[in-house]
Protein backbone atom coordinates (compact mmCIF):
# COMPACT_ATOMS: atom_id res chain seq x y z
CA UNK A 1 -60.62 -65.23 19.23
CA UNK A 2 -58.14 -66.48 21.75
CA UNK A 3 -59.16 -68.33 24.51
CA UNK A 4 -58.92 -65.83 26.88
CA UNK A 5 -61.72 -64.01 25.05
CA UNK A 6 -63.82 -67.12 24.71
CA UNK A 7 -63.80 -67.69 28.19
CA UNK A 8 -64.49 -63.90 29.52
CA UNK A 9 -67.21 -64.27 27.14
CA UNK A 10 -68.45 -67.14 28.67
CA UNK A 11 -68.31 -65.11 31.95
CA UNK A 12 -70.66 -62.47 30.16
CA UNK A 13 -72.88 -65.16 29.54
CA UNK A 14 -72.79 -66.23 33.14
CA UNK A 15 -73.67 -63.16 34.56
CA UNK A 16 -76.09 -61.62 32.03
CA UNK A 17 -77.77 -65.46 33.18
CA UNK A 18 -77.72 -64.24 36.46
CA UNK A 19 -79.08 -61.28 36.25
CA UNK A 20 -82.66 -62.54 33.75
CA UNK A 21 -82.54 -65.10 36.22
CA UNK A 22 -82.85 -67.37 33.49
CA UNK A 23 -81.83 -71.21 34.04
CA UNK A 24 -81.80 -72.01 31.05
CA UNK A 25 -79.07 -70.26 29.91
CA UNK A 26 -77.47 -70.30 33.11
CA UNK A 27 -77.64 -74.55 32.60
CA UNK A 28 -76.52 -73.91 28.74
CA UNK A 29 -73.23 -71.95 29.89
CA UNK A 30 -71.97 -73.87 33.22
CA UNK A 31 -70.59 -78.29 33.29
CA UNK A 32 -72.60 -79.98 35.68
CA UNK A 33 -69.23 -80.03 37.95
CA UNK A 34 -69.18 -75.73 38.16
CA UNK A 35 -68.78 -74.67 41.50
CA UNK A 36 -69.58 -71.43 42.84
CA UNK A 37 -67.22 -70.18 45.72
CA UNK A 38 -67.89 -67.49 47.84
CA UNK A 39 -64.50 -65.70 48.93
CA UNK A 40 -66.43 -64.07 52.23
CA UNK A 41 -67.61 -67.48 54.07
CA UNK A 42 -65.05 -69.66 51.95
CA UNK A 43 -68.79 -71.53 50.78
CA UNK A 44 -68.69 -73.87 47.79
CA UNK A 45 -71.99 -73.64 46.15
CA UNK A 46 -72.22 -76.09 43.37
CA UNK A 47 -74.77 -75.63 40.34
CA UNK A 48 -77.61 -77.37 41.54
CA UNK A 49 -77.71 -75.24 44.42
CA UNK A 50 -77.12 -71.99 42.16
CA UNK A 51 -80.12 -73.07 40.09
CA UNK A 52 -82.16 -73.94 42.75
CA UNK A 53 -82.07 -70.31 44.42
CA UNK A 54 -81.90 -68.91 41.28
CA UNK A 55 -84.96 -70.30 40.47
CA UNK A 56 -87.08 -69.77 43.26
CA UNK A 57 -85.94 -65.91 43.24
CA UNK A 58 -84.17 -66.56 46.57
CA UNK A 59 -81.11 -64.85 44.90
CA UNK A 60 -81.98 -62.31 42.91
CA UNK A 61 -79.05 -60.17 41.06
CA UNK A 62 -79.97 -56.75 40.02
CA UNK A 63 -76.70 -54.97 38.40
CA UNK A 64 -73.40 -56.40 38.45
CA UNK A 65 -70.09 -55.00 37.85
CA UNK A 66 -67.07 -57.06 37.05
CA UNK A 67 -64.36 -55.24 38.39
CA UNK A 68 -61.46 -57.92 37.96
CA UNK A 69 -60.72 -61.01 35.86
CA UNK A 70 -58.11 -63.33 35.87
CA UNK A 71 -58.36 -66.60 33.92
CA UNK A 72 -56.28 -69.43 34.08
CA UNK A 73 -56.10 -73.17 34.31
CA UNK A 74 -54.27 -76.23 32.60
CA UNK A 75 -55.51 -77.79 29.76
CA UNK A 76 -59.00 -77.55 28.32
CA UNK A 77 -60.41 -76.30 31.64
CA UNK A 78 -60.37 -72.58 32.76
CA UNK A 79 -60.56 -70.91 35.90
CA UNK A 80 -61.86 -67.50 36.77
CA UNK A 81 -60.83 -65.77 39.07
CA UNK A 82 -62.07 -61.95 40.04
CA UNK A 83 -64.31 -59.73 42.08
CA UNK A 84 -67.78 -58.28 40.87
């Protein structure tokens, strides 16, 4: 696997988190420094936040479609950038 595959599939994992609602593995797949941003309101939500709503059903995801992905980033880091 190349990275590029290792980290879209770490996006898979992300989003099938998201939408059991399951902290769990939404805590196994994200670093404690993951950081949410939300392109309409330009909103950083960082992961104790995203748990927190997550977990109290106060965002609840019912279907998602990723439409885009881009992934980038130096070094042993990645960034993902795309549209769902």
């Amino acid at each position: 696997m190349s990275v590029e595959s290792d980290v879209l599939a770490a996006e898979q994992r992300f989003f099938t988190a998201l939408l059991d609602a399951d902290l769990d593995a939404l805590e196994a797949v994200l670093t404690p420094d993951f950081l949410l941003i939300d392109v309409f309101s330009g909103s950083v939500i960082p992961l104790e936040a995203l748990l927190s709503v997550v977990g109290s059903r106060q965002l609840r995801c019912t279907r998602m479609h990723l439409v885009d992905a881009l992934v980038g980033g130096p070094g042993p880091s990645a960034i993902v950038t795309g549209h769902t």
